[in-house]
C-alpha atoms as a PDB file:
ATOM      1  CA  UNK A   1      31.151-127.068   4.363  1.00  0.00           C
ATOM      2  CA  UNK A   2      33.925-125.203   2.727  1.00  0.00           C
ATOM      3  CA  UNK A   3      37.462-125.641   4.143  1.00  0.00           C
ATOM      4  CA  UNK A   4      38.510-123.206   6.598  1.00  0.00           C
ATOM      5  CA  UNK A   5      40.655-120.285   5.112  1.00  0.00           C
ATOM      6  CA  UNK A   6      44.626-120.202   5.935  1.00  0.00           C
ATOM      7  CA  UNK A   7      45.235-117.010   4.010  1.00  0.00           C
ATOM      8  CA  UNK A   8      43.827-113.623   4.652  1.00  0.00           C
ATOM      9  CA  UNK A   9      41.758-113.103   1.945  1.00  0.00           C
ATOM     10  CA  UNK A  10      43.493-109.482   1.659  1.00  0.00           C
ATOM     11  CA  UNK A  11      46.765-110.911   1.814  1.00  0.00           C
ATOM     12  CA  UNK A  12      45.910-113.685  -0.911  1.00  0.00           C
ATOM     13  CA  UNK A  13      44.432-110.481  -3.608  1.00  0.00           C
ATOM     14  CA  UNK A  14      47.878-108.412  -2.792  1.00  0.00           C
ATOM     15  CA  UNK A  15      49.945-111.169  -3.568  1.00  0.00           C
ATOM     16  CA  UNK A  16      47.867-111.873  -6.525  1.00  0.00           C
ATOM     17  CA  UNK A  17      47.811-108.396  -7.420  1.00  0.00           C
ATOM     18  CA  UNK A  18      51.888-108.658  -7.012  1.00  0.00           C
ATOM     19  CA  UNK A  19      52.329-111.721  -9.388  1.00  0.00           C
ATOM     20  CA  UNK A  20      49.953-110.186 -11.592  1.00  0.00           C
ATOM     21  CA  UNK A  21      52.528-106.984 -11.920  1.00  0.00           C
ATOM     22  CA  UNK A  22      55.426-108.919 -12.273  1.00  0.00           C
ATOM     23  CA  UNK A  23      54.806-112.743 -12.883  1.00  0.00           C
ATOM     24  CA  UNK A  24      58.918-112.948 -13.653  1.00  0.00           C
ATOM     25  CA  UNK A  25      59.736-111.368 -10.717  1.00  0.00           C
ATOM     26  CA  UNK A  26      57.445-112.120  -7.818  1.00  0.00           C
ATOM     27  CA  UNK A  27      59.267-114.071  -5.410  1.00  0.00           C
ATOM     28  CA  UNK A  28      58.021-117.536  -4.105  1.00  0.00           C
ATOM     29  CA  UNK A  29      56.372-116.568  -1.137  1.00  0.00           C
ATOM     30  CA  UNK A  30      54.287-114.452  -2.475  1.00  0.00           C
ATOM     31  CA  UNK A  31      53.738-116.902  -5.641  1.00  0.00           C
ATOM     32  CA  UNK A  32      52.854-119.457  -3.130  1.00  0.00           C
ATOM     33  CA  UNK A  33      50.649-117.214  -0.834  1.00  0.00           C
ATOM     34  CA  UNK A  34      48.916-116.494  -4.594  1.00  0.00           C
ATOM     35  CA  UNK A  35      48.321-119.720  -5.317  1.00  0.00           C
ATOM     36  CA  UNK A  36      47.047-121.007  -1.630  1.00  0.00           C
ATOM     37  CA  UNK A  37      44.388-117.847  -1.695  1.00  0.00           C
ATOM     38  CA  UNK A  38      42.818-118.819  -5.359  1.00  0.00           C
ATOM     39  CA  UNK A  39      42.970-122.816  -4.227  1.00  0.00           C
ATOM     40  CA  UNK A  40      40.916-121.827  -0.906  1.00  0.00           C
ATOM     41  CA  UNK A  41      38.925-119.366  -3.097  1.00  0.00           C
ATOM     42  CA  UNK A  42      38.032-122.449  -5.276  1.00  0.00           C
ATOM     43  CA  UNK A  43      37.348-124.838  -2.321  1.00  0.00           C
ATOM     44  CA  UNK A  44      35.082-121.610  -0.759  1.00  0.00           C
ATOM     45  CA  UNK A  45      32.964-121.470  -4.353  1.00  0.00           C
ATOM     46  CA  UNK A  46      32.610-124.836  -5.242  1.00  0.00           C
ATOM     47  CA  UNK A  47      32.770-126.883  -1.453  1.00  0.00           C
ATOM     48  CA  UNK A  48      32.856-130.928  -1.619  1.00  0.00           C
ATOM     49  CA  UNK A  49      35.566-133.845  -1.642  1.00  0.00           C
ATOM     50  CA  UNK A  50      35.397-135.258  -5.216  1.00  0.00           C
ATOM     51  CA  UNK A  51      37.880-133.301  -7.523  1.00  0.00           C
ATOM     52  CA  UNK A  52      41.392-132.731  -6.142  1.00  0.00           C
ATOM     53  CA  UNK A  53      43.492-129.815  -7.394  1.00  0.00           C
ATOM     54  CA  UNK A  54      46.867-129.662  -7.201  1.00  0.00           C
ATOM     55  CA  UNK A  55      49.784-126.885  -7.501  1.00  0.00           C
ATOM     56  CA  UNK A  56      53.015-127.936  -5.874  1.00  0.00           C
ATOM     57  CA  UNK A  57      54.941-127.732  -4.311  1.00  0.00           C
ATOM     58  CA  UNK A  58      52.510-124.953  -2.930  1.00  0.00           C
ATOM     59  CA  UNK A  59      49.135-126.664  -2.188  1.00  0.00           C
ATOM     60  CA  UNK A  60      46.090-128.702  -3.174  1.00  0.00           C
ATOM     61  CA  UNK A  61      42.482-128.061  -2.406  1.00  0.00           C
ATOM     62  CA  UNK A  62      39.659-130.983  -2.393  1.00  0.00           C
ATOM     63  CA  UNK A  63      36.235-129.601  -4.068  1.00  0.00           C
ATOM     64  CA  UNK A  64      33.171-130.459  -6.198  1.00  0.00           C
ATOM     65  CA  UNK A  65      30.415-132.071  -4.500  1.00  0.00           C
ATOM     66  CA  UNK A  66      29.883-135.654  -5.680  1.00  0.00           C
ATOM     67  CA  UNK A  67      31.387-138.827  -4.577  1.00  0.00           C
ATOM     68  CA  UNK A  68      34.175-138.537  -1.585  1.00  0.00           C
ATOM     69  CA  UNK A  69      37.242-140.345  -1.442  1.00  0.00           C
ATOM     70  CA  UNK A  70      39.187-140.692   1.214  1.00  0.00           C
ATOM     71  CA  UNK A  71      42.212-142.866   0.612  1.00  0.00           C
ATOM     72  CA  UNK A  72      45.138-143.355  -2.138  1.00  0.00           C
ATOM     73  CA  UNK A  73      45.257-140.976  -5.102  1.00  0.00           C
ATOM     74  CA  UNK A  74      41.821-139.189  -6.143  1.00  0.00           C
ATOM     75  CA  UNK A  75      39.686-140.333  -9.070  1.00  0.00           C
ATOM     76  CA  UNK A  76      39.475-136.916 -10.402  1.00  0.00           C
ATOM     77  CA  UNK A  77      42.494-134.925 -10.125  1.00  0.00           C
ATOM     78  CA  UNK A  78      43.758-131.878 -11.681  1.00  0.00           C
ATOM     79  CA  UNK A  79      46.990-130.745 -11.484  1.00  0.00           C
ATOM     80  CA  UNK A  80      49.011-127.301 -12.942  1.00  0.00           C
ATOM     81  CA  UNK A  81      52.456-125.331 -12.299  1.00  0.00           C
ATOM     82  CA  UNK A  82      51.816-122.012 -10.573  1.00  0.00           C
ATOM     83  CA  UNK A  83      51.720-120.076 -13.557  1.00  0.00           C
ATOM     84  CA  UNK A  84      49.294-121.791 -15.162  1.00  0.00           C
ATOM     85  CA  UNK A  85      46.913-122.340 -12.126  1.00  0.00           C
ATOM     86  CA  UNK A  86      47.114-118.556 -11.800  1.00  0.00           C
ATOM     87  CA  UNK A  87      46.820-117.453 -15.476  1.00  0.00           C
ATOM     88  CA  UNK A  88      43.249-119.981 -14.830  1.00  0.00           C
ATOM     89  CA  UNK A  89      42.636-118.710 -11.710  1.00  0.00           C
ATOM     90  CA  UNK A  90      42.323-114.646 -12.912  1.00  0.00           C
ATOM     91  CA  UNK A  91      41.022-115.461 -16.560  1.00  0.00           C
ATOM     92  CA  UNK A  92      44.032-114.504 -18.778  1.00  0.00           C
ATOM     93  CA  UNK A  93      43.947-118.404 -19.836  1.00  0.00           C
ATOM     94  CA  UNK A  94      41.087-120.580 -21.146  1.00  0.00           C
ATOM     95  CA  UNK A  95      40.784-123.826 -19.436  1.00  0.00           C
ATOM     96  CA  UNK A  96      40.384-125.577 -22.851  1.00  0.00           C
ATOM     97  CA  UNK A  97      43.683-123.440 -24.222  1.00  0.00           C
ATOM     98  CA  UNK A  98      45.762-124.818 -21.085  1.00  0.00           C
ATOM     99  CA  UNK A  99      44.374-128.663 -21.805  1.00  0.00           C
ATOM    100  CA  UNK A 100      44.948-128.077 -25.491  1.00  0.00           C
ATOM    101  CA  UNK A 101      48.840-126.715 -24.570  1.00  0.00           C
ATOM    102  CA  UNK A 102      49.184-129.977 -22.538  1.00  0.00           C
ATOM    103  CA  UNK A 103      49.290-127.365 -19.313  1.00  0.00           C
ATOM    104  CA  UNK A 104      47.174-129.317 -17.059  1.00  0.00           C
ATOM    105  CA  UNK A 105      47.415-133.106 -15.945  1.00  0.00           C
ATOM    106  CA  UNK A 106      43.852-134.230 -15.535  1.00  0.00           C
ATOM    107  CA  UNK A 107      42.521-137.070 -14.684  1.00  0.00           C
ATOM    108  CA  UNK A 108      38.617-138.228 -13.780  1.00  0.00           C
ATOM    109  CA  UNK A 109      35.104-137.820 -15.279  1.00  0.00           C
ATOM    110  CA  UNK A 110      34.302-135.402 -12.384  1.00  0.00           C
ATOM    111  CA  UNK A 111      37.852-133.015 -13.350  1.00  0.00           C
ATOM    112  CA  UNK A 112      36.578-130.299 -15.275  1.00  0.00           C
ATOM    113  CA  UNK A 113      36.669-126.414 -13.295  1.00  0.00           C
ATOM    114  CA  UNK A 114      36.146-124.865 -16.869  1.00  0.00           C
ATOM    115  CA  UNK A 115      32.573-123.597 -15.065  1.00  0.00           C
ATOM    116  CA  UNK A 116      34.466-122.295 -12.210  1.00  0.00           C
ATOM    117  CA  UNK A 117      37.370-120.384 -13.767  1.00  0.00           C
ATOM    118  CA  UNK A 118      38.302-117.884 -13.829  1.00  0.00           C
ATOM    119  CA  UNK A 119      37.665-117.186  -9.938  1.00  0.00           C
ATOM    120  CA  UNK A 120      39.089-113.711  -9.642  1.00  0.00           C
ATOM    121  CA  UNK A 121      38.778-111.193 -12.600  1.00  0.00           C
ATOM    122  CA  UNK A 122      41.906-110.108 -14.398  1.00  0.00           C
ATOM    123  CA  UNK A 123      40.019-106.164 -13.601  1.00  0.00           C
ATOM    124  CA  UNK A 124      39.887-106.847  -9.886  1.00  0.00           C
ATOM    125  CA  UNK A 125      43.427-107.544  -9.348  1.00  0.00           C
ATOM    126  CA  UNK A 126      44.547-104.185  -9.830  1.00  0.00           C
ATOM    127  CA  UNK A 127      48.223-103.854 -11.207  1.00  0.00           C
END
């Protein structure tokens, strides 16, 4: 079952639309409201417990079906900085370009979302 949403999906696209205008000068509330709708968006499209993603200090999201685990640190684990989760997260970078730039922290035979990015189109985030 995929988690339950915290952010209005509408909400989550205009403050992805906003960052997406001004990725400089959005302020943090909206970077973080950003980031929390694209996490849920990946935990909606791809539900299950065994790859953890991570984006702090703004929010993490447990998907992939496979193995669970439920205590300590993850097996699989991906972790980025905002900008880079949301230059993933709308296609403008290549998950292979962001492990090659040393942009992501992963960790696990299971952590790989290159089959699940981008999960918005740069096109339907208008500017």
């Amino acid at each position: 079952m995929p988690p339950r949403r915290r952010t209005d999906p509408s909400l989550g696209l205009a403050a992805l639309a906003a960052w997406r205008a001004d990725p400089d000068g959005v302020d943090r509330s909206t970077r973080g409201t950003a980031v929390r709708y694209t996490l849920e968006e990946l935990g909606a499209r791809a539900p299950g417990r065994s790859v953890e993603v991570r984006v702090p200090p703004f929010g993490a999201v447990q998907c992939v079906e496979g193995p669970t685990h439920t205590r300590g640190t993850p097996p699989n684990v991906v972790e980025a900085d905002a900008e880079t989760w949301l230059r993933l997260a709308v296609g403008e970078l290549r998950w292979a370009e962001a492990l090659a730039e040393g942009r992501l922290r992963v960790s696990g035979i299971r952590a790989r979302l290159d089959g699940l990015l981008p999960l918005v189109e740069a096109t339907e985030v208008t500017r």
